[in-house]
PDB file of N, CA and C in Angstrom:
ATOM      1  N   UNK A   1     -15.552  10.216   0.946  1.00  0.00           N
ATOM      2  CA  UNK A   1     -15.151   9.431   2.092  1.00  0.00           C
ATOM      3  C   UNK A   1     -14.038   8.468   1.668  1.00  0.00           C
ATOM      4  N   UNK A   2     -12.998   8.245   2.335  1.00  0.00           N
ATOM      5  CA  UNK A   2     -12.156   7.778   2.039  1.00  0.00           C
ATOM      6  C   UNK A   2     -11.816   6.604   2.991  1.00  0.00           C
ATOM      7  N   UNK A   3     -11.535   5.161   2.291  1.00  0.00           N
ATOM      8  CA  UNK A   3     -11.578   4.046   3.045  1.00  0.00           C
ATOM      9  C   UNK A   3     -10.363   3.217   2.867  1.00  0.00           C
ATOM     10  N   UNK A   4      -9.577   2.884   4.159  1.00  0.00           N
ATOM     11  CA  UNK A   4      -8.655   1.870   3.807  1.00  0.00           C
ATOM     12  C   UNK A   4      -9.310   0.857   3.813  1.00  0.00           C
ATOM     13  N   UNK A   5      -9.282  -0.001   2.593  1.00  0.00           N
ATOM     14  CA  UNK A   5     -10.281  -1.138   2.314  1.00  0.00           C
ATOM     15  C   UNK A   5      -9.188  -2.645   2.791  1.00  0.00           C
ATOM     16  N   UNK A   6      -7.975  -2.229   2.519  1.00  0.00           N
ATOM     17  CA  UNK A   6      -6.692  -3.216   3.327  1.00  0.00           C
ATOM     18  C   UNK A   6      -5.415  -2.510   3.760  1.00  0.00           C
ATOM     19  N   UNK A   7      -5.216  -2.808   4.491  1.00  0.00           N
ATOM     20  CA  UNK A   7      -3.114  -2.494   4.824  1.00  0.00           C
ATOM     21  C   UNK A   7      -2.693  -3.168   5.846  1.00  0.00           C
ATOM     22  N   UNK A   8      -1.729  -3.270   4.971  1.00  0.00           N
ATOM     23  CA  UNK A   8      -0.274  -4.442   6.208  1.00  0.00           C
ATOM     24  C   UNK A   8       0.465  -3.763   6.345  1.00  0.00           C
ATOM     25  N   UNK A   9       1.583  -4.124   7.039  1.00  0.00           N
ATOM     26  CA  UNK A   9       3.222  -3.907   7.314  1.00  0.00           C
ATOM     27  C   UNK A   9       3.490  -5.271   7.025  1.00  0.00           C
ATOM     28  N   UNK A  10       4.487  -4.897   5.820  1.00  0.00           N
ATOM     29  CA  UNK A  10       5.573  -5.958   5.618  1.00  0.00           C
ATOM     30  C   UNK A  10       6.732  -5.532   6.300  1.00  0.00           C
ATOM     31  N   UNK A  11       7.862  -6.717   6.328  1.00  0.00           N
ATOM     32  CA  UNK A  11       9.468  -6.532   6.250  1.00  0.00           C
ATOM     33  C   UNK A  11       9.633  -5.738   4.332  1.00  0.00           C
ATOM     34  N   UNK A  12      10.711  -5.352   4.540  1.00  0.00           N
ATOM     35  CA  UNK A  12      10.954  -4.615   2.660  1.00  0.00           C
ATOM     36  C   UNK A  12      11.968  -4.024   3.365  1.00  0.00           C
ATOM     37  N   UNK A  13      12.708  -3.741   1.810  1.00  0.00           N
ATOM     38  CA  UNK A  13      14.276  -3.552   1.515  1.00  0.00           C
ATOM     39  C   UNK A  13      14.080  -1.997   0.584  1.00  0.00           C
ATOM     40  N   UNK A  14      14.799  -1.347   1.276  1.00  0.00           N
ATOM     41  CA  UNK A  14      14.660   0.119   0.304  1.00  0.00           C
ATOM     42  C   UNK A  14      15.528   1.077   0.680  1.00  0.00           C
ATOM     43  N   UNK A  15      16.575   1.993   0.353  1.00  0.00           N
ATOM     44  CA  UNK A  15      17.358   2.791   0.527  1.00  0.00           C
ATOM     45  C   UNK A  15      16.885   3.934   0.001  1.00  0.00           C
ATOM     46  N   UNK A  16      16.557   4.788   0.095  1.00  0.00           N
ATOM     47  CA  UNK A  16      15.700   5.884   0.139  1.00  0.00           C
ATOM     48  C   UNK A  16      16.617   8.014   0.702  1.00  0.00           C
ATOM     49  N   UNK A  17      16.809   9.079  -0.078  1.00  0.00           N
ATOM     50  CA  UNK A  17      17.194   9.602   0.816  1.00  0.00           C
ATOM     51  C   UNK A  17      18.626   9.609   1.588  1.00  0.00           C
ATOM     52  N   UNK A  18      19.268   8.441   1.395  1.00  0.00           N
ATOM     53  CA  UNK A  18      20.320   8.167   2.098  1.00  0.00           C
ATOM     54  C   UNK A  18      19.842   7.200   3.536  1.00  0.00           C
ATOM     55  N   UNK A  19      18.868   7.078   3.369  1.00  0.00           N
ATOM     56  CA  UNK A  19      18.221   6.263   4.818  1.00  0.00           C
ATOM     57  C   UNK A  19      17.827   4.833   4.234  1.00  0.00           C
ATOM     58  N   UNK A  20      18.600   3.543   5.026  1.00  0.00           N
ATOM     59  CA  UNK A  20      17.659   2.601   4.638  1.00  0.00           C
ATOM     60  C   UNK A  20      16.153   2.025   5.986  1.00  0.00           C
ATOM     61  N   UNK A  21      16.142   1.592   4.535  1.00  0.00           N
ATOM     62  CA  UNK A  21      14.433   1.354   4.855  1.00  0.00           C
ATOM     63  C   UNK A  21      14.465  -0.033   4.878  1.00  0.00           C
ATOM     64  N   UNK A  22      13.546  -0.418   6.267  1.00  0.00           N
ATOM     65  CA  UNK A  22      13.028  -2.292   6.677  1.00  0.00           C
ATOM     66  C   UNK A  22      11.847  -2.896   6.897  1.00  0.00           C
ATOM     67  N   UNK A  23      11.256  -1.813   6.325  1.00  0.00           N
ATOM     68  CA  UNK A  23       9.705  -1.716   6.275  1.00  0.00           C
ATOM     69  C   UNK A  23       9.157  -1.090   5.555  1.00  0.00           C
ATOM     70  N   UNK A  24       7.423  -1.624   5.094  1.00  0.00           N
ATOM     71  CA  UNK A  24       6.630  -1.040   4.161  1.00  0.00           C
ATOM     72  C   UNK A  24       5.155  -0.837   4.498  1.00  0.00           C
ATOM     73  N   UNK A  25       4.127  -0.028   4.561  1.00  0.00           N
ATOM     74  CA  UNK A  25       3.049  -0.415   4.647  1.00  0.00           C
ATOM     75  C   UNK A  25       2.538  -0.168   2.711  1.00  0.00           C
ATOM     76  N   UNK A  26       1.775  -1.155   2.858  1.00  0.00           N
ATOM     77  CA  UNK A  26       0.721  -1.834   1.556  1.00  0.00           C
ATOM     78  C   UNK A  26      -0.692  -0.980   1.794  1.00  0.00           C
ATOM     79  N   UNK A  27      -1.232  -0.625   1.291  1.00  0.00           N
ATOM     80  CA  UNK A  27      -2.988  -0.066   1.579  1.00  0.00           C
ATOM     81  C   UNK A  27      -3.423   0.072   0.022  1.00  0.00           C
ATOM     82  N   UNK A  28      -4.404  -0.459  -0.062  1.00  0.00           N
ATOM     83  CA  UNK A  28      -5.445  -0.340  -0.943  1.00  0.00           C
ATOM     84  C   UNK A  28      -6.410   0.411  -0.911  1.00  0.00           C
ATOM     85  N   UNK A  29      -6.895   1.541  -1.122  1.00  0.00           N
ATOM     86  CA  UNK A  29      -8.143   2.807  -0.746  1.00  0.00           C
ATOM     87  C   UNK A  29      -9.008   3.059  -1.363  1.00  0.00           C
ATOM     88  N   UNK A  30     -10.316   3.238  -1.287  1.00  0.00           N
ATOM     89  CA  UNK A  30     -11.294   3.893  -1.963  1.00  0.00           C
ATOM     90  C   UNK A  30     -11.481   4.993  -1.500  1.00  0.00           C
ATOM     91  N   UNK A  31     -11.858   5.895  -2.308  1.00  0.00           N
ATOM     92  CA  UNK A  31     -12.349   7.144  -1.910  1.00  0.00           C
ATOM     93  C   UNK A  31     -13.313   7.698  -2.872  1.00  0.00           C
ATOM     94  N   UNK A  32     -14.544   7.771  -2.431  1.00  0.00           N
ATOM     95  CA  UNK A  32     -16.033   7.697  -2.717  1.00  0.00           C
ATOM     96  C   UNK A  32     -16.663   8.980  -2.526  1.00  0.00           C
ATOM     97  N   UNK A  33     -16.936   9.859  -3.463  1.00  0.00           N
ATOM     98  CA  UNK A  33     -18.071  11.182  -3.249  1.00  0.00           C
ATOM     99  C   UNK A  33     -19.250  11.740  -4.028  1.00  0.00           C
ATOM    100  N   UNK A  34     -20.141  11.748  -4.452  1.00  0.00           N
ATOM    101  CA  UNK A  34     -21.259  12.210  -4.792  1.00  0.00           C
ATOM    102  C   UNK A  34     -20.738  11.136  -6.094  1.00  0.00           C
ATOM    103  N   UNK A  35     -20.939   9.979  -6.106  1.00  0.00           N
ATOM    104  CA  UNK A  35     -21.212   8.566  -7.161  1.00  0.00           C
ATOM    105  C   UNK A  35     -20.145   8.855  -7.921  1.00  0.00           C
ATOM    106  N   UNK A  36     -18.863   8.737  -7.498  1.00  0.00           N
ATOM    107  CA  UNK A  36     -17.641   8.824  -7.792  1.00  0.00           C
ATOM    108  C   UNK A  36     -16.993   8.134  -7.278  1.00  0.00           C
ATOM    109  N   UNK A  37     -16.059   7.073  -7.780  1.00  0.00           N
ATOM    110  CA  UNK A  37     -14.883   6.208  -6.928  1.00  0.00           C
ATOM    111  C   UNK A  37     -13.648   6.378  -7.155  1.00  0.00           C
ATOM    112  N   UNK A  38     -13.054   6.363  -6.759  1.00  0.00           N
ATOM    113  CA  UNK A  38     -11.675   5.846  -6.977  1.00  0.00           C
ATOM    114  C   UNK A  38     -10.732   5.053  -6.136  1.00  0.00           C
ATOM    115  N   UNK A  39     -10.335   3.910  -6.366  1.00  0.00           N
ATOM    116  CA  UNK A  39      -9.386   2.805  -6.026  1.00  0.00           C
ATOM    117  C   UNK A  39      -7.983   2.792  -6.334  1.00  0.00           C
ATOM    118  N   UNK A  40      -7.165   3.253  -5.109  1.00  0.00           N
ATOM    119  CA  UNK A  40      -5.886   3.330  -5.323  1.00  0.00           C
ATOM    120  C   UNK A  40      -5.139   2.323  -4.782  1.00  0.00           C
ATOM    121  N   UNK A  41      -3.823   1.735  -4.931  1.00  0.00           N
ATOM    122  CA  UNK A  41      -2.912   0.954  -4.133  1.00  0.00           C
ATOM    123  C   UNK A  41      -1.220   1.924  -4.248  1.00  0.00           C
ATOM    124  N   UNK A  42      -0.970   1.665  -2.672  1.00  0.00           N
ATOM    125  CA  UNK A  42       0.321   2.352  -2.222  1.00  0.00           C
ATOM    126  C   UNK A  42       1.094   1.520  -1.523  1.00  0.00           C
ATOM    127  N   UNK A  43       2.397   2.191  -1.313  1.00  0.00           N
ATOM    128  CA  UNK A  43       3.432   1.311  -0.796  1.00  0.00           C
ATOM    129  C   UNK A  43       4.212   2.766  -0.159  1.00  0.00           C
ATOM    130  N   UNK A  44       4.444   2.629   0.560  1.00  0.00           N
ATOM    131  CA  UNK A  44       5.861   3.847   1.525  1.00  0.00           C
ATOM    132  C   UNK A  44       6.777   2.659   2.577  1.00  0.00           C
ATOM    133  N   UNK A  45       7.484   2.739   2.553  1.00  0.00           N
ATOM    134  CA  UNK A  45       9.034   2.556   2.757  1.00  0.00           C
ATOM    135  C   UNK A  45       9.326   3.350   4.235  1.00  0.00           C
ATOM    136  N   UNK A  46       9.653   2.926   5.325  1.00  0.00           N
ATOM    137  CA  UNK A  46      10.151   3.344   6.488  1.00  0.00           C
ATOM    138  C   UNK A  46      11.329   1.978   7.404  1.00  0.00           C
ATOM    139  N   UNK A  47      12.127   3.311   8.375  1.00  0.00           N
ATOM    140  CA  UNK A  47      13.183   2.089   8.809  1.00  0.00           C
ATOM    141  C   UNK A  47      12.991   1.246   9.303  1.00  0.00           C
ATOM    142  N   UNK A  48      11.706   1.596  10.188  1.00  0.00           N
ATOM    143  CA  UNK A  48      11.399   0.349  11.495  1.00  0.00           C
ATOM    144  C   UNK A  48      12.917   0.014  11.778  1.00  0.00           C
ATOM    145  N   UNK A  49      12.810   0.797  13.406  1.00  0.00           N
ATOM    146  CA  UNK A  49      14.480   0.532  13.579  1.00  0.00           C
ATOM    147  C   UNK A  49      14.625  -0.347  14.725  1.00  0.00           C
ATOM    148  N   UNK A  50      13.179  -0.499  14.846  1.00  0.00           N
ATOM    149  CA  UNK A  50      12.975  -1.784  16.259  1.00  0.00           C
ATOM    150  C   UNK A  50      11.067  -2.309  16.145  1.00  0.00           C
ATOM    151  N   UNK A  51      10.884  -3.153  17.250  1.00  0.00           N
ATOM    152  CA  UNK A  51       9.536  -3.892  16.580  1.00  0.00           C
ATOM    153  C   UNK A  51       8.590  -2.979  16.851  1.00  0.00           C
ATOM    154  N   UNK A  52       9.199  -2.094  17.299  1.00  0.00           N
ATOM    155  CA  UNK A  52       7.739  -0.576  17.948  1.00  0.00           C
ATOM    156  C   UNK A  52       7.837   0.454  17.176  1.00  0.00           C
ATOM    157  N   UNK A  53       8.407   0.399  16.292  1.00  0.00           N
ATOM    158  CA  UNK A  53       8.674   1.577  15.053  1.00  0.00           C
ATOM    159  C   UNK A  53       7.593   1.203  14.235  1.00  0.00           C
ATOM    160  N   UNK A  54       6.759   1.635  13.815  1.00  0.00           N
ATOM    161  CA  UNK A  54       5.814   1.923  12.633  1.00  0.00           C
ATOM    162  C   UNK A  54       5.500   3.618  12.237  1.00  0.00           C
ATOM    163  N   UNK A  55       6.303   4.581  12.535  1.00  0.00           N
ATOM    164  CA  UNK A  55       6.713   5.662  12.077  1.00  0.00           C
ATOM    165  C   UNK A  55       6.386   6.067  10.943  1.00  0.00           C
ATOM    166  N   UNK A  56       5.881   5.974   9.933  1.00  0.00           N
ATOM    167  CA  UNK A  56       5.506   5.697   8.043  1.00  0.00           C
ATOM    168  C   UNK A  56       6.257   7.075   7.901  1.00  0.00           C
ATOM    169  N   UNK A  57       7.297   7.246   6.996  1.00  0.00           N
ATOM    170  CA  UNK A  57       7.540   8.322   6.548  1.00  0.00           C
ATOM    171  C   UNK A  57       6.695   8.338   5.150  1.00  0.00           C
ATOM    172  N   UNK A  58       6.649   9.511   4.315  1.00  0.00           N
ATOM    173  CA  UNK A  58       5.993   9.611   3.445  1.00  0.00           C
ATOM    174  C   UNK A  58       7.227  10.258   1.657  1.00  0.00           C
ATOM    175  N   UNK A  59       8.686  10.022   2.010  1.00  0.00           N
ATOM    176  CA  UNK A  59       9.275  10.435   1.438  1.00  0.00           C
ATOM    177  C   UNK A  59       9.080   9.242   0.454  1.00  0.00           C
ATOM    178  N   UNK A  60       9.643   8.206   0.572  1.00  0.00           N
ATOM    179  CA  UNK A  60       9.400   6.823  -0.043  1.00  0.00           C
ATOM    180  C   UNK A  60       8.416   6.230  -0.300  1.00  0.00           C
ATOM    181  N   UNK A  61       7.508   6.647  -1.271  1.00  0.00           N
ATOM    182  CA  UNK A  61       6.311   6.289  -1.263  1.00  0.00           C
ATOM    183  C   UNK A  61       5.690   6.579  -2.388  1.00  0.00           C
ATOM    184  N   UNK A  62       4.992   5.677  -3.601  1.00  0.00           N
ATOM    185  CA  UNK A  62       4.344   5.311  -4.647  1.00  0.00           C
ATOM    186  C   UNK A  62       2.862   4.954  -4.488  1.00  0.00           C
ATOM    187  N   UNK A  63       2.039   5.496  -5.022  1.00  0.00           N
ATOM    188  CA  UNK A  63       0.461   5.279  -5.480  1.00  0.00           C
ATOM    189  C   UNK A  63       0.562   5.135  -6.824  1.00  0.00           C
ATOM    190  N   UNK A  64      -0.938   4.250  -7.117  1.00  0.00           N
ATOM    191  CA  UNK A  64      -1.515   4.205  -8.307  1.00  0.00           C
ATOM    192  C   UNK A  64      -2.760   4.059  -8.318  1.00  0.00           C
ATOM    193  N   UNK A  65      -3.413   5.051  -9.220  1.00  0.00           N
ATOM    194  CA  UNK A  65      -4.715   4.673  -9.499  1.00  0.00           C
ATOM    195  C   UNK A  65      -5.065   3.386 -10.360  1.00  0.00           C
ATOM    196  N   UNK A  66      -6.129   2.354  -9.635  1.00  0.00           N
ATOM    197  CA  UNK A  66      -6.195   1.153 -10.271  1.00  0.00           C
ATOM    198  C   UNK A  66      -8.077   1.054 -11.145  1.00  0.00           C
ATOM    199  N   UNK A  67      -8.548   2.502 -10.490  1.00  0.00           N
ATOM    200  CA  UNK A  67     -10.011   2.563 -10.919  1.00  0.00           C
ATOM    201  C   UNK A  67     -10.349   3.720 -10.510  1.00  0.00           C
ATOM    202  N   UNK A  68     -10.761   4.715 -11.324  1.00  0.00           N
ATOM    203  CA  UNK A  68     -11.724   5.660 -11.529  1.00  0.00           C
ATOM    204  C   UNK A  68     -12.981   5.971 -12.360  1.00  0.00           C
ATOM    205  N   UNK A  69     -14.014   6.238 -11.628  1.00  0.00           N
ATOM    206  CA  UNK A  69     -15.136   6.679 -12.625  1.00  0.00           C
ATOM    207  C   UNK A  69     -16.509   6.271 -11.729  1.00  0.00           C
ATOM    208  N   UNK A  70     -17.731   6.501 -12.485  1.00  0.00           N
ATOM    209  CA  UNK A  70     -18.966   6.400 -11.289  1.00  0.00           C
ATOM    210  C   UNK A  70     -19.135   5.180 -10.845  1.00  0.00           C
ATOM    211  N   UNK A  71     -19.461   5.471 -10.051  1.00  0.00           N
ATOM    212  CA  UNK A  71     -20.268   3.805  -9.204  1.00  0.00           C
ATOM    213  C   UNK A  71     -19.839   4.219  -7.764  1.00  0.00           C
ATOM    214  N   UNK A  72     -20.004   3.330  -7.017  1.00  0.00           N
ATOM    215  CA  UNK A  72     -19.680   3.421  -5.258  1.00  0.00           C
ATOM    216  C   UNK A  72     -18.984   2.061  -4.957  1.00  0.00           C
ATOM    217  N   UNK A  73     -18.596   1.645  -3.483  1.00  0.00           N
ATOM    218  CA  UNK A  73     -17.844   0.676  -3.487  1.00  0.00           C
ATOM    219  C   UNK A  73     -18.979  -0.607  -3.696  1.00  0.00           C
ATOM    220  N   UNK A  74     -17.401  -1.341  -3.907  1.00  0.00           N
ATOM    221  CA  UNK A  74     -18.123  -3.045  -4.656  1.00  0.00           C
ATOM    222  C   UNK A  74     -17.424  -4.111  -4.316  1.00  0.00           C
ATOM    223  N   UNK A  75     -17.387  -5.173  -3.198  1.00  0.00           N
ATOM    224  CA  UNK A  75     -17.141  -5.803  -2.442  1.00  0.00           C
ATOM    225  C   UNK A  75     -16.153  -6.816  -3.485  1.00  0.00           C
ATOM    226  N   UNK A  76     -16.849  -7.004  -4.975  1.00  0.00           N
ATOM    227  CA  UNK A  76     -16.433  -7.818  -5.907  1.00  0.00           C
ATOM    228  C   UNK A  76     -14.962  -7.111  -6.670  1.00  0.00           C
ATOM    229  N   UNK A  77     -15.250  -5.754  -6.605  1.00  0.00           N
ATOM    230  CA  UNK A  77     -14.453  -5.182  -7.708  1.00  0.00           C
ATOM    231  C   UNK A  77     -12.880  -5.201  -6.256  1.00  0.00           C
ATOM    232  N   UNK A  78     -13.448  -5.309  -5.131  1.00  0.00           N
ATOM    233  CA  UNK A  78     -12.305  -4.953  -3.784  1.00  0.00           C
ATOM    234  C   UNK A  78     -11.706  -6.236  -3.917  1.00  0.00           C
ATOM    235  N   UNK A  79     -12.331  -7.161  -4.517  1.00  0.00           N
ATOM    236  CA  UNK A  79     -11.757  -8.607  -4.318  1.00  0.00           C
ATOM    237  C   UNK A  79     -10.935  -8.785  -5.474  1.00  0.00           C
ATOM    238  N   UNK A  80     -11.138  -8.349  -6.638  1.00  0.00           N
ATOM    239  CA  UNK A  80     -10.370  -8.221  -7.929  1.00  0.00           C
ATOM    240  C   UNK A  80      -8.777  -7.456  -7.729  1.00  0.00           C
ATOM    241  N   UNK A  81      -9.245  -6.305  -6.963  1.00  0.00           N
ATOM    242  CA  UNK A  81      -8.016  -5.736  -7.228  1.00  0.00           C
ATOM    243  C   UNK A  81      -6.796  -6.284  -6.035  1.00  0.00           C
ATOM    244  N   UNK A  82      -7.494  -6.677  -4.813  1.00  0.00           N
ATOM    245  CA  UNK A  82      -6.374  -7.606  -4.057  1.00  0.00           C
ATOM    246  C   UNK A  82      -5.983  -8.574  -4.456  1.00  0.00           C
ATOM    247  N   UNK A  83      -6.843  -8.873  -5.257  1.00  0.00           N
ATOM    248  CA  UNK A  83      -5.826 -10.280  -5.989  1.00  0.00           C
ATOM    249  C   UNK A  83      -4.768 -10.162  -6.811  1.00  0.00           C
ATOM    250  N   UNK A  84      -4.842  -8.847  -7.090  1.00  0.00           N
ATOM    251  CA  UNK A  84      -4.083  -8.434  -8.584  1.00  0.00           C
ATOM    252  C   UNK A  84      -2.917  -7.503  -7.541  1.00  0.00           C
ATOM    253  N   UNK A  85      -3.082  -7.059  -6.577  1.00  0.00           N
ATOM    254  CA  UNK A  85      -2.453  -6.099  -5.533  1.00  0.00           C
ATOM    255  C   UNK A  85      -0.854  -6.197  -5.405  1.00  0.00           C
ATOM    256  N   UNK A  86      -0.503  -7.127  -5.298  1.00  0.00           N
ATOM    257  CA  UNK A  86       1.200  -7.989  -5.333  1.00  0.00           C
ATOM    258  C   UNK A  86       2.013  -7.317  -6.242  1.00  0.00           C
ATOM    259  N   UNK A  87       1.373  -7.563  -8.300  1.00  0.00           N
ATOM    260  CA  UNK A  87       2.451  -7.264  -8.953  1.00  0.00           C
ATOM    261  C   UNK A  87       2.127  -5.712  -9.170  1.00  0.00           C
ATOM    262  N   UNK A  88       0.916  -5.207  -8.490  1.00  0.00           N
ATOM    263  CA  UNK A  88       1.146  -3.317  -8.717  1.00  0.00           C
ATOM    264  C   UNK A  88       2.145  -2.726  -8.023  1.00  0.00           C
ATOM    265  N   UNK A  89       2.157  -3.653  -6.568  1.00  0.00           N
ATOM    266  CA  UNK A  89       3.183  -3.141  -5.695  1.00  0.00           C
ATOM    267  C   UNK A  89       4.198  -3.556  -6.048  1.00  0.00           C
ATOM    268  N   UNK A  90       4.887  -4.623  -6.287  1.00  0.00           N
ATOM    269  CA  UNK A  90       6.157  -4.868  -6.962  1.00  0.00           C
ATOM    270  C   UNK A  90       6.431  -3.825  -7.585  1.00  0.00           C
ATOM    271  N   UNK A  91       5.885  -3.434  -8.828  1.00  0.00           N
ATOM    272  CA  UNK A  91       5.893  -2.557  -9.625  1.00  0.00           C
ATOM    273  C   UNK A  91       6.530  -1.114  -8.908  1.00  0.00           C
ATOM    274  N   UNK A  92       5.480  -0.835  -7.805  1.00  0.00           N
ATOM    275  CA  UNK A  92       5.680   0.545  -7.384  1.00  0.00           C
ATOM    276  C   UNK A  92       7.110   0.563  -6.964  1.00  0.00           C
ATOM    277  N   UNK A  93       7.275  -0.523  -6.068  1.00  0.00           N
ATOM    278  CA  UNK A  93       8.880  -0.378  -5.865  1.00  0.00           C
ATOM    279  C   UNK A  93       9.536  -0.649  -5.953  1.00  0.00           C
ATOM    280  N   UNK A  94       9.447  -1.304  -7.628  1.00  0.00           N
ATOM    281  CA  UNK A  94      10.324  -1.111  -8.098  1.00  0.00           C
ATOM    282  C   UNK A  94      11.101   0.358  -8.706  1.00  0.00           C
ATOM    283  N   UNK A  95       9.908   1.171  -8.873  1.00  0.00           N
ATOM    284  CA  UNK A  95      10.566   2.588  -9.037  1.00  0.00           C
ATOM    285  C   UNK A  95      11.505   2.963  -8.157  1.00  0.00           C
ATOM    286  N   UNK A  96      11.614   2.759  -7.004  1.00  0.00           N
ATOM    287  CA  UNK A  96      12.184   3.232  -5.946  1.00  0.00           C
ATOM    288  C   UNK A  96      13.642   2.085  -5.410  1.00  0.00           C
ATOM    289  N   UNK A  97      13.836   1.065  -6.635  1.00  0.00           N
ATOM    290  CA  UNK A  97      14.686   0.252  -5.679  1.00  0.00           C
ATOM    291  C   UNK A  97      14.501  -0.650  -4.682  1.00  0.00           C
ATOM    292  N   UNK A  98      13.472  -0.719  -4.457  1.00  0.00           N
ATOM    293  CA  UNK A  98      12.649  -1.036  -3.121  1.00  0.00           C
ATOM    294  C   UNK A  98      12.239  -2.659  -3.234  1.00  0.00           C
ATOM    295  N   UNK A  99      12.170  -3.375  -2.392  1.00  0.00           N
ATOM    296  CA  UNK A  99      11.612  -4.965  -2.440  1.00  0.00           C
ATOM    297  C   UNK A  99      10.667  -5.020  -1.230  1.00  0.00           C
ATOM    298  N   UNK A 100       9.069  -5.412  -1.411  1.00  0.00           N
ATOM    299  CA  UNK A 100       8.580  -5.967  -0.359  1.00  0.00           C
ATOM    300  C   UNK A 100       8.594  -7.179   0.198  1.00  0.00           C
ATOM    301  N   UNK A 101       8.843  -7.704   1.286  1.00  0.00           N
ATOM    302  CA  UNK A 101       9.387  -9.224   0.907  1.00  0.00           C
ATOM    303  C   UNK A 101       8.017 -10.043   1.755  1.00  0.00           C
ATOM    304  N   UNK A 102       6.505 -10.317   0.724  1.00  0.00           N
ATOM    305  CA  UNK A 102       5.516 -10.783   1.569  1.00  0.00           C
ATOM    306  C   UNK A 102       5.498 -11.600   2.187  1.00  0.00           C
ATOM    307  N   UNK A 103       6.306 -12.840   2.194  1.00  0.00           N
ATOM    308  CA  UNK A 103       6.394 -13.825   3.171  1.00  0.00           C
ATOM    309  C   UNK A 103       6.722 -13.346   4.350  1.00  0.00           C
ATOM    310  N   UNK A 104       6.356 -12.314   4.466  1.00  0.00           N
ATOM    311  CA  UNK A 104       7.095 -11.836   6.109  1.00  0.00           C
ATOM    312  C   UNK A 104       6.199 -10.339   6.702  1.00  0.00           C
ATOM    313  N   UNK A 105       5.138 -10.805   6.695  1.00  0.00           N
ATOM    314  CA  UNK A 105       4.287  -9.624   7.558  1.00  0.00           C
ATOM    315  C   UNK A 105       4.813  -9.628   8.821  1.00  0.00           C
ATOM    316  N   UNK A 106       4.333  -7.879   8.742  1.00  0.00           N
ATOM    317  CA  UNK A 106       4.976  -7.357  10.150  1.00  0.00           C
ATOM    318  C   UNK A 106       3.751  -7.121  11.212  1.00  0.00           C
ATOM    319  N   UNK A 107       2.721  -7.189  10.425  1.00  0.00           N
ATOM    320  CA  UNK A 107       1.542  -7.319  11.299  1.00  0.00           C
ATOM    321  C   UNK A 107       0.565  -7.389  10.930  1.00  0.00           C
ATOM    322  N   UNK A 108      -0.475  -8.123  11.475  1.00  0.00           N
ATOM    323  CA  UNK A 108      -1.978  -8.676  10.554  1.00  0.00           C
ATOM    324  C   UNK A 108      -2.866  -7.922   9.773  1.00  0.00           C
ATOM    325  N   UNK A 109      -3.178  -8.258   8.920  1.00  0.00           N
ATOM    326  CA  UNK A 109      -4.151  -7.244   7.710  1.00  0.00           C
ATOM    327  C   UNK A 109      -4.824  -6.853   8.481  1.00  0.00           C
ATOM    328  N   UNK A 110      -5.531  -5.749   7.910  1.00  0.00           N
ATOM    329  CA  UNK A 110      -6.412  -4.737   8.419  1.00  0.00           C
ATOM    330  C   UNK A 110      -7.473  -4.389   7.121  1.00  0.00           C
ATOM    331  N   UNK A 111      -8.626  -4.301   7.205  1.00  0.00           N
ATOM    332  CA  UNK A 111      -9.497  -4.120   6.451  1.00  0.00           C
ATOM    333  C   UNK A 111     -10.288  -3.335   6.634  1.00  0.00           C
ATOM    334  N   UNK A 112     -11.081  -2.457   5.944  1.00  0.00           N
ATOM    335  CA  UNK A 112     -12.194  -1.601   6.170  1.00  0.00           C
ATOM    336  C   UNK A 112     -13.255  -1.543   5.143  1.00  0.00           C
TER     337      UNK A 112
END
């Protein structure tokens, strides 16, 4: 079973493809099966070419695994890794050129 445990839309800076990009969604995921976890964080890059665009393309776009191995979800270990969540994503896009710019959500967290 697979859970978005958070995701936003930021504003972000990314040229991608030949397309630039003015937006990002952030998600943090578990995905849980017969006492197996794994905890990922992602970032994808889209134009948002107006305030009703949330379109996510999937060309521009970085994961990382931040935890694998047994156990099930853990409210504590979900709180660890959002705290730590910022410089993975930096990270990710930085592969890509890419800047998320968090002072500037594009729309309110979402949790699961």
């Amino acid at each position: 079973m697979t859970v978005n445990v958070y995701s936003r839309y930021f504003s972000a800076e990314c040229e991608y493809g030949g397309v630039r990009r003015r937006a990002a969604l952030v998600t943090l995921c578990s995905d849980s099966e017969q006492g197996h976890i794994t905890y990922s964080a992602s970032v994808t890059f889209f134009p948002h070419v107006d305030d009703e665009d949330f379109a996510v393309s999937y060309d521009a776009a970085r994961t990382q695994v931040l935890y694998e191995g047994k156990g099930r979800r853990s409210k504590k270990k979900e709180e660890s890794f959002l705290e730590g969540l910022q410089p993975v994503i930096d990270g990710l896009s930085g592969q890509l050129g890419a800047r998320v710019f968090w002072d500037k959500p594009l729309r309110p967290e979402r949790r699961g």
